[in-house]
C-alpha atoms as a PDB file:
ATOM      1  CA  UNK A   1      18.629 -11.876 -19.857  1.00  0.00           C
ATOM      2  CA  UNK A   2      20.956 -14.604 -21.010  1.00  0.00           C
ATOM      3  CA  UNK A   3      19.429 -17.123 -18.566  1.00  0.00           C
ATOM      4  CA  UNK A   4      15.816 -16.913 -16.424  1.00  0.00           C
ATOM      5  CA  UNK A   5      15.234 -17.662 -12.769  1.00  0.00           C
ATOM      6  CA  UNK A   6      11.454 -17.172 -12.123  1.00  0.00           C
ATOM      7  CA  UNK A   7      10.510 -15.624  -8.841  1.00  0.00           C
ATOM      8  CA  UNK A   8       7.265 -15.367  -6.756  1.00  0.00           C
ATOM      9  CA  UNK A   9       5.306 -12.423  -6.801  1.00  0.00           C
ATOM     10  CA  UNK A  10       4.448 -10.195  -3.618  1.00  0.00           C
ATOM     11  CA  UNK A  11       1.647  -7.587  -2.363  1.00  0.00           C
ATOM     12  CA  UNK A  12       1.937  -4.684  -0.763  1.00  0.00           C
ATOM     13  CA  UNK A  13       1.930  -6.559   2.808  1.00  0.00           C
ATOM     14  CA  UNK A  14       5.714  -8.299   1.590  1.00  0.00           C
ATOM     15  CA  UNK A  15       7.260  -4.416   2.399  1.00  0.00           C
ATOM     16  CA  UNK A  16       6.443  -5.142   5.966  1.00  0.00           C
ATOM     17  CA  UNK A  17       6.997  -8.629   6.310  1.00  0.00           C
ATOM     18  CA  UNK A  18      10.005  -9.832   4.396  1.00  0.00           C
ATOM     19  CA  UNK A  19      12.804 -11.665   5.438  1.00  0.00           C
ATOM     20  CA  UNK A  20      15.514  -8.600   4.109  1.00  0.00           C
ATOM     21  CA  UNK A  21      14.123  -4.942   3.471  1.00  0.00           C
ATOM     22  CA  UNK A  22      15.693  -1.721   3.026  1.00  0.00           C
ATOM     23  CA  UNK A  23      14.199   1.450   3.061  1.00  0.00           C
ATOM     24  CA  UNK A  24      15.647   4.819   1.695  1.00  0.00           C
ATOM     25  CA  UNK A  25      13.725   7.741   3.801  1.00  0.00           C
ATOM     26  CA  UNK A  26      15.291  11.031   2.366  1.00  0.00           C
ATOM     27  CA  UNK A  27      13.627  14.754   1.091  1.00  0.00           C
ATOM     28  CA  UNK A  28      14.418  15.499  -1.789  1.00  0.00           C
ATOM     29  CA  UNK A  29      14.500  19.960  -3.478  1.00  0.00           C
ATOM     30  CA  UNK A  30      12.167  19.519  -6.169  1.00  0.00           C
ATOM     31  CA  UNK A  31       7.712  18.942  -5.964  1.00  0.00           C
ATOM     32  CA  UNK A  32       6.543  15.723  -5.672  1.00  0.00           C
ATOM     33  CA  UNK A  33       5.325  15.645  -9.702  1.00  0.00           C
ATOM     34  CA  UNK A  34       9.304  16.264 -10.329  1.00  0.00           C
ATOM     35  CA  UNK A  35      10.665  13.631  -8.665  1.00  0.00           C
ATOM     36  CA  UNK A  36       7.639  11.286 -10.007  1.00  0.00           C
ATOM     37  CA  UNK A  37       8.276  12.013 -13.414  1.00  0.00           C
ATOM     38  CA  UNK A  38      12.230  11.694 -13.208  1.00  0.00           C
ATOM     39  CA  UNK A  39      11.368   8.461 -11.321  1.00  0.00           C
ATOM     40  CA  UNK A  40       9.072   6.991 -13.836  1.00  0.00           C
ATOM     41  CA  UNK A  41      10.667   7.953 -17.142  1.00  0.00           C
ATOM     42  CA  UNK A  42      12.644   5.535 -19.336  1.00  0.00           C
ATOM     43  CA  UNK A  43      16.148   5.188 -18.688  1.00  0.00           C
ATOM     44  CA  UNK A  44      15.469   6.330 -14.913  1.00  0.00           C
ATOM     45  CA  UNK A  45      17.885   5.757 -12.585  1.00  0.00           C
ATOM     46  CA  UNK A  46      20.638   6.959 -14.906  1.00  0.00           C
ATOM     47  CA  UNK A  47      22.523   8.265 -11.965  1.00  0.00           C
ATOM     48  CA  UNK A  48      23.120   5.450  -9.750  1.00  0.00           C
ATOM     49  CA  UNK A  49      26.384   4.030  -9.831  1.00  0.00           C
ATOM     50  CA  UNK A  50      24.680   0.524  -8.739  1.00  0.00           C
ATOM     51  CA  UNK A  51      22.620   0.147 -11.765  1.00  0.00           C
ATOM     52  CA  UNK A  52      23.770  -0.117 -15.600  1.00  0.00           C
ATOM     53  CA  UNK A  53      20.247   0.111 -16.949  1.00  0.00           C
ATOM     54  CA  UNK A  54      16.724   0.498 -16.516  1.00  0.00           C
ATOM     55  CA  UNK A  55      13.973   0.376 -19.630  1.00  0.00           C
ATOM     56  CA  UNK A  56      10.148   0.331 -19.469  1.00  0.00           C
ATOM     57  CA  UNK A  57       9.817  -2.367 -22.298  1.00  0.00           C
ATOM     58  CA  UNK A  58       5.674  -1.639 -21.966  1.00  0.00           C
ATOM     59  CA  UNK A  59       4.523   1.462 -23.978  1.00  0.00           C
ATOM     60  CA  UNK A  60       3.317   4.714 -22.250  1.00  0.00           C
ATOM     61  CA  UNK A  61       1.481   5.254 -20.135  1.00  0.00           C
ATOM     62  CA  UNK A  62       2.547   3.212 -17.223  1.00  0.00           C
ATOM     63  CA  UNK A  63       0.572   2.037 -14.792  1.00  0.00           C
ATOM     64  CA  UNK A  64      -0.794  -1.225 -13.278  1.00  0.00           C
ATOM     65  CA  UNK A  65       0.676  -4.324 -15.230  1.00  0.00           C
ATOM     66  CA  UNK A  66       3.916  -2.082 -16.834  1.00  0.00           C
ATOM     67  CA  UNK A  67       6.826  -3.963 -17.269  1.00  0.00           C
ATOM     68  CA  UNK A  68      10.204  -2.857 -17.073  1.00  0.00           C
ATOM     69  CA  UNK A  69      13.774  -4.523 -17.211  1.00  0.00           C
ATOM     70  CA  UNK A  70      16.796  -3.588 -14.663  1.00  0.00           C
ATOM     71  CA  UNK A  71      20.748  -4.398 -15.701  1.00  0.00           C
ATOM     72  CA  UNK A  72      22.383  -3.792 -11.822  1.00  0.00           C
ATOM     73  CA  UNK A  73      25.265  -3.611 -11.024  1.00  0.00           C
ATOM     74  CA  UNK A  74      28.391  -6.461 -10.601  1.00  0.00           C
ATOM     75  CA  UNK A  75      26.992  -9.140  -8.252  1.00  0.00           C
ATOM     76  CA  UNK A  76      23.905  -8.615  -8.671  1.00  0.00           C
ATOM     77  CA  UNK A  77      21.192  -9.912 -10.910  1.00  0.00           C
ATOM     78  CA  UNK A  78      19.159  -8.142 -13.679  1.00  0.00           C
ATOM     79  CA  UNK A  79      15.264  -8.632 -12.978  1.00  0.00           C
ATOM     80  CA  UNK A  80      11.966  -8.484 -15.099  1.00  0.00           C
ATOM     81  CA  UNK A  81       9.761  -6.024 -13.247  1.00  0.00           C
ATOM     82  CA  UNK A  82       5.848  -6.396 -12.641  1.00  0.00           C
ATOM     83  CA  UNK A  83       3.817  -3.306 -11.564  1.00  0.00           C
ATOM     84  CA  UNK A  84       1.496  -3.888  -9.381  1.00  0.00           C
ATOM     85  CA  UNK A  85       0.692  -0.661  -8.117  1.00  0.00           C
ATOM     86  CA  UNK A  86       0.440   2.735  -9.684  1.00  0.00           C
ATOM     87  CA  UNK A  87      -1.137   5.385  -8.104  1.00  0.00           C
ATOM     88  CA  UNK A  88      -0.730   8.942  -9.281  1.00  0.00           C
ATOM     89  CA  UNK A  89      -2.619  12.427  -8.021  1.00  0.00           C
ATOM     90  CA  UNK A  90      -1.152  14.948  -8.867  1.00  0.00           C
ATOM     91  CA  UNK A  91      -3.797  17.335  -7.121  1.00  0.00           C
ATOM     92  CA  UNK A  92      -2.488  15.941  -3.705  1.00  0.00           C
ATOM     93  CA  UNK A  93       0.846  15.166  -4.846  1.00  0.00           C
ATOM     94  CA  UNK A  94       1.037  12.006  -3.343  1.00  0.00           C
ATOM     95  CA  UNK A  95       2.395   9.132  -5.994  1.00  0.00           C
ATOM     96  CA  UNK A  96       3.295   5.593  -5.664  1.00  0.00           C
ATOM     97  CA  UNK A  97       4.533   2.477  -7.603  1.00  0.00           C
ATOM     98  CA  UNK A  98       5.133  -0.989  -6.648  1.00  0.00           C
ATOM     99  CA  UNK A  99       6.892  -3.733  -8.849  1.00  0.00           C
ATOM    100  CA  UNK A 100       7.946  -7.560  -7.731  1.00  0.00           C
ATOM    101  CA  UNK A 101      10.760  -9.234 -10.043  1.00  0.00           C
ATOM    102  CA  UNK A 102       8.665 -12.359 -12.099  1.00  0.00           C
ATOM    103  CA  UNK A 103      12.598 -13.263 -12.749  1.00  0.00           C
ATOM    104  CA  UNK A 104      15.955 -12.470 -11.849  1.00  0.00           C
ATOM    105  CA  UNK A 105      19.590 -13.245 -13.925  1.00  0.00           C
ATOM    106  CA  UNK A 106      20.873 -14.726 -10.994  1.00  0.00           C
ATOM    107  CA  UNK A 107      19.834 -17.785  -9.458  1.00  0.00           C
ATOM    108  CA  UNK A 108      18.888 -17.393  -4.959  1.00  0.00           C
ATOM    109  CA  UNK A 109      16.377 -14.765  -4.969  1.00  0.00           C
ATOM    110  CA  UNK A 110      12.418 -16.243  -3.953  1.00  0.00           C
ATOM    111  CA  UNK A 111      10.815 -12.849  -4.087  1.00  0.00           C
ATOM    112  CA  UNK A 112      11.836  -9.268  -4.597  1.00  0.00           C
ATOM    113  CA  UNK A 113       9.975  -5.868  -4.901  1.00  0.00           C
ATOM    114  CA  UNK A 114      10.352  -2.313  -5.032  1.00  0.00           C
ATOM    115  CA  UNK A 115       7.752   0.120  -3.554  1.00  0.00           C
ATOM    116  CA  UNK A 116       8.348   4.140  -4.339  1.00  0.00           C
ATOM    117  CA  UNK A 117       6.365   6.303  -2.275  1.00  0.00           C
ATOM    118  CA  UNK A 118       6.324  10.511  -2.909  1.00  0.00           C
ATOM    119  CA  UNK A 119       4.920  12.463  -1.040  1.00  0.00           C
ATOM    120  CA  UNK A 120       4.837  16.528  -0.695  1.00  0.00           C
ATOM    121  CA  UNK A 121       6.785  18.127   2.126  1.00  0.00           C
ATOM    122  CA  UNK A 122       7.231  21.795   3.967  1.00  0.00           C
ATOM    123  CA  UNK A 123       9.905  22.154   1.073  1.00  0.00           C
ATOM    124  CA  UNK A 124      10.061  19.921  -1.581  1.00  0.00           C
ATOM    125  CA  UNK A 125       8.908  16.474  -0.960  1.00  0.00           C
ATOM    126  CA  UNK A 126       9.816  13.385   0.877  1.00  0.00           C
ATOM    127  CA  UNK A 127      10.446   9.556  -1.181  1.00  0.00           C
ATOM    128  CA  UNK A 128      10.258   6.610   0.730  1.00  0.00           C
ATOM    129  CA  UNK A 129      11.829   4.310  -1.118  1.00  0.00           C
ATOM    130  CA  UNK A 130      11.441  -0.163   0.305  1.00  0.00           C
ATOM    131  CA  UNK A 131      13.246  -2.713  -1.279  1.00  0.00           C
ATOM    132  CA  UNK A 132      11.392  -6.156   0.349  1.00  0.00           C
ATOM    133  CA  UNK A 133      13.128  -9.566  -0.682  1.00  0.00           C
ATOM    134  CA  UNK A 134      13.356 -13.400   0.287  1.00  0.00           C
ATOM    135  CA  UNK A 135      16.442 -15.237  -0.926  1.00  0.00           C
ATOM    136  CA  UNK A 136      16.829 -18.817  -1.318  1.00  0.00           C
ATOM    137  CA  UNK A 137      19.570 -20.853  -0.523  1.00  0.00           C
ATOM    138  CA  UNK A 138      22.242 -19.517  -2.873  1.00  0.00           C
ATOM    139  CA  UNK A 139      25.111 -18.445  -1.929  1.00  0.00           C
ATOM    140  CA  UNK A 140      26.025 -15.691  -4.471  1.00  0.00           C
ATOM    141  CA  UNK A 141      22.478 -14.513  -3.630  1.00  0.00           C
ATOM    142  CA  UNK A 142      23.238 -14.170  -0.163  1.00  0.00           C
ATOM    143  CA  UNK A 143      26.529 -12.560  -0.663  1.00  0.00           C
ATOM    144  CA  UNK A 144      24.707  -9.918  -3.235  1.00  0.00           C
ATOM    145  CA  UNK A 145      21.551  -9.134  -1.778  1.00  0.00           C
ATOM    146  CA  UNK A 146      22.001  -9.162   2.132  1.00  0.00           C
ATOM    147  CA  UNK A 147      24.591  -8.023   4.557  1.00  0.00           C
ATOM    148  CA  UNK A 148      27.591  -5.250   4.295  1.00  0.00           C
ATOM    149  CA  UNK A 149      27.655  -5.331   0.720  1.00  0.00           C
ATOM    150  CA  UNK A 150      23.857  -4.712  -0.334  1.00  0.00           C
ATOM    151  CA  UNK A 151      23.809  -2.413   2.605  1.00  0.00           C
ATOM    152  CA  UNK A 152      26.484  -0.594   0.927  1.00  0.00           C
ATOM    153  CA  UNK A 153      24.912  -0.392  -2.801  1.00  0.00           C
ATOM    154  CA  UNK A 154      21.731   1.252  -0.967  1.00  0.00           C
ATOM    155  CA  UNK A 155      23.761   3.533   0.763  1.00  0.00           C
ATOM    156  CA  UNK A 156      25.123   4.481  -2.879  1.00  0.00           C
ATOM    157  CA  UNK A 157      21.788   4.213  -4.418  1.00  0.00           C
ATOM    158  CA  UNK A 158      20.517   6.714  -2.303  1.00  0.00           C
ATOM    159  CA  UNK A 159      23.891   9.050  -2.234  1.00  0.00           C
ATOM    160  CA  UNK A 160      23.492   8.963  -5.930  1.00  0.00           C
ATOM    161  CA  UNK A 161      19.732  10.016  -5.859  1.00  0.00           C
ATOM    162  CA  UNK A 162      19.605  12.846  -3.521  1.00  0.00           C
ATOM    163  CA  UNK A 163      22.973  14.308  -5.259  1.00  0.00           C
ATOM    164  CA  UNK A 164      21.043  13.738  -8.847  1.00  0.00           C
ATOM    165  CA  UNK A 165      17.946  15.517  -7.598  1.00  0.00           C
ATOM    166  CA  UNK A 166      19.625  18.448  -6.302  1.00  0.00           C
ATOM    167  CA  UNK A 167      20.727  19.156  -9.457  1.00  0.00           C
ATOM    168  CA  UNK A 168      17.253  19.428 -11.467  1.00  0.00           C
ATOM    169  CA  UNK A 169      14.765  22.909 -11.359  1.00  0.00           C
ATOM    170  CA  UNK A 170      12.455  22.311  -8.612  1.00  0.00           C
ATOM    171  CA  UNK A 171       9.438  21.927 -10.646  1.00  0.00           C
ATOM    172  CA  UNK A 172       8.309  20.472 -14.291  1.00  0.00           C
END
C-alpha cells in the first residue's frame, strides 16, 4: 500500500457491538472442510467482483497471528489483515477465522474486522460471514463503507460466493 492509515484492533465482542456490521448468512453445496479450505487458501476470494486481490503474505500454516493483504474494489481501501482467531476441527466440522485491519489505504476507517464462521448443515454447510467496522470522520470513508453502496458490494460479495461454490465437487 502506497500510503498507511493505522487502525485499532478489535475482539470477538466488536461483531456484536460495532457501529456498522454486515452479516452474510447463506448455505452453501459443498462440506464444511470444502468451503474452509477454498476460504483459507491464497488468492481466495478470486470470485468476487468487489475484490481485486487477496494474499496470505505469512507462510503456511495459518492460524493465530497470519497476516494477509486485501486490494478491494474502487472506493474502497486495501487493508493489512491480523488473525486473531483460527479455529479449525475438522472432526466436528465447525471452522472459524477472525482478522481486524492494523491499516487501511484509505484514510476514515477506526476499526474493521472480518469473522468467517462454517459450520456443517442437513446438506452441505452453512457460513456466517460478519463484517464489524467503526469509521471516522471521513467522508470518502463514509461514502465507501456504509449506506446503499457498501450494502450493495455485500450483496455482490455474497452473489459472487454462493454462485462460486456451486460450482466446486462437494467435498476435498
Amino acid at each position: 500500500m502506497a500510503r498507511s492509515y493505522p487502525l485499532e484492533s478489535i475482539d470477538l465482542d466488536f461483531f456484536d457491538n460495532a457501529p456498522v456490521t454486515y452479516r452474510i448468512d447463506a448455505h452453501l453445496p459443498v462440506s464444511p472442510r470444502r468451503a474452509w479450505v477454498e476460504l483459507t487458501r491464497q488468492h481466495t476470494l478470486d470470485w468476487c467482483r468487489a475484490i481485486k486481490s487477496i494474499e496470505f503474505v505469512s507462510p503456511p500454516p495459518y492460524g493465530v497471528g497470519t497476516k494477509r493483504k486485501a486490494a478491494l474494489g474502487p472506493g474502497f481501501a486495501g487493508l493489512n489483515e491480523h488473525f486473531f482467531v483460527w479455529d479449525e476441527n475438522a472432526d466436528t466440522g465447525e471452522y472459524r477465522n477472525a482478522f481486524y485491519a492494523e491499516n487501511a489505504s484509505t484514510p476514515g476507517l477506526k476499526r474493521f474486522g472480518e469473522l468467517t464462521e462454517i459450520s456443517p448443515a442437513e446438506v452441505g454447510c452453512r457460513l456466517v460471514w460478519s463484517f464489524a467496522l467503526e469509521l471516522s470522520t471521513s467522508a470518502k470513508a463514509v461514502t465507501a463503507f456504509s449506506g446503499p453502496t457498501a450494502a450493495t458490494v455485500f450483496k455482490t460479495v455474497e452473489t459472487d460466493t454462493i454462485r462460486h461454490f456451486s460450482t466446486l465437487s462437494p467435498q476435498v
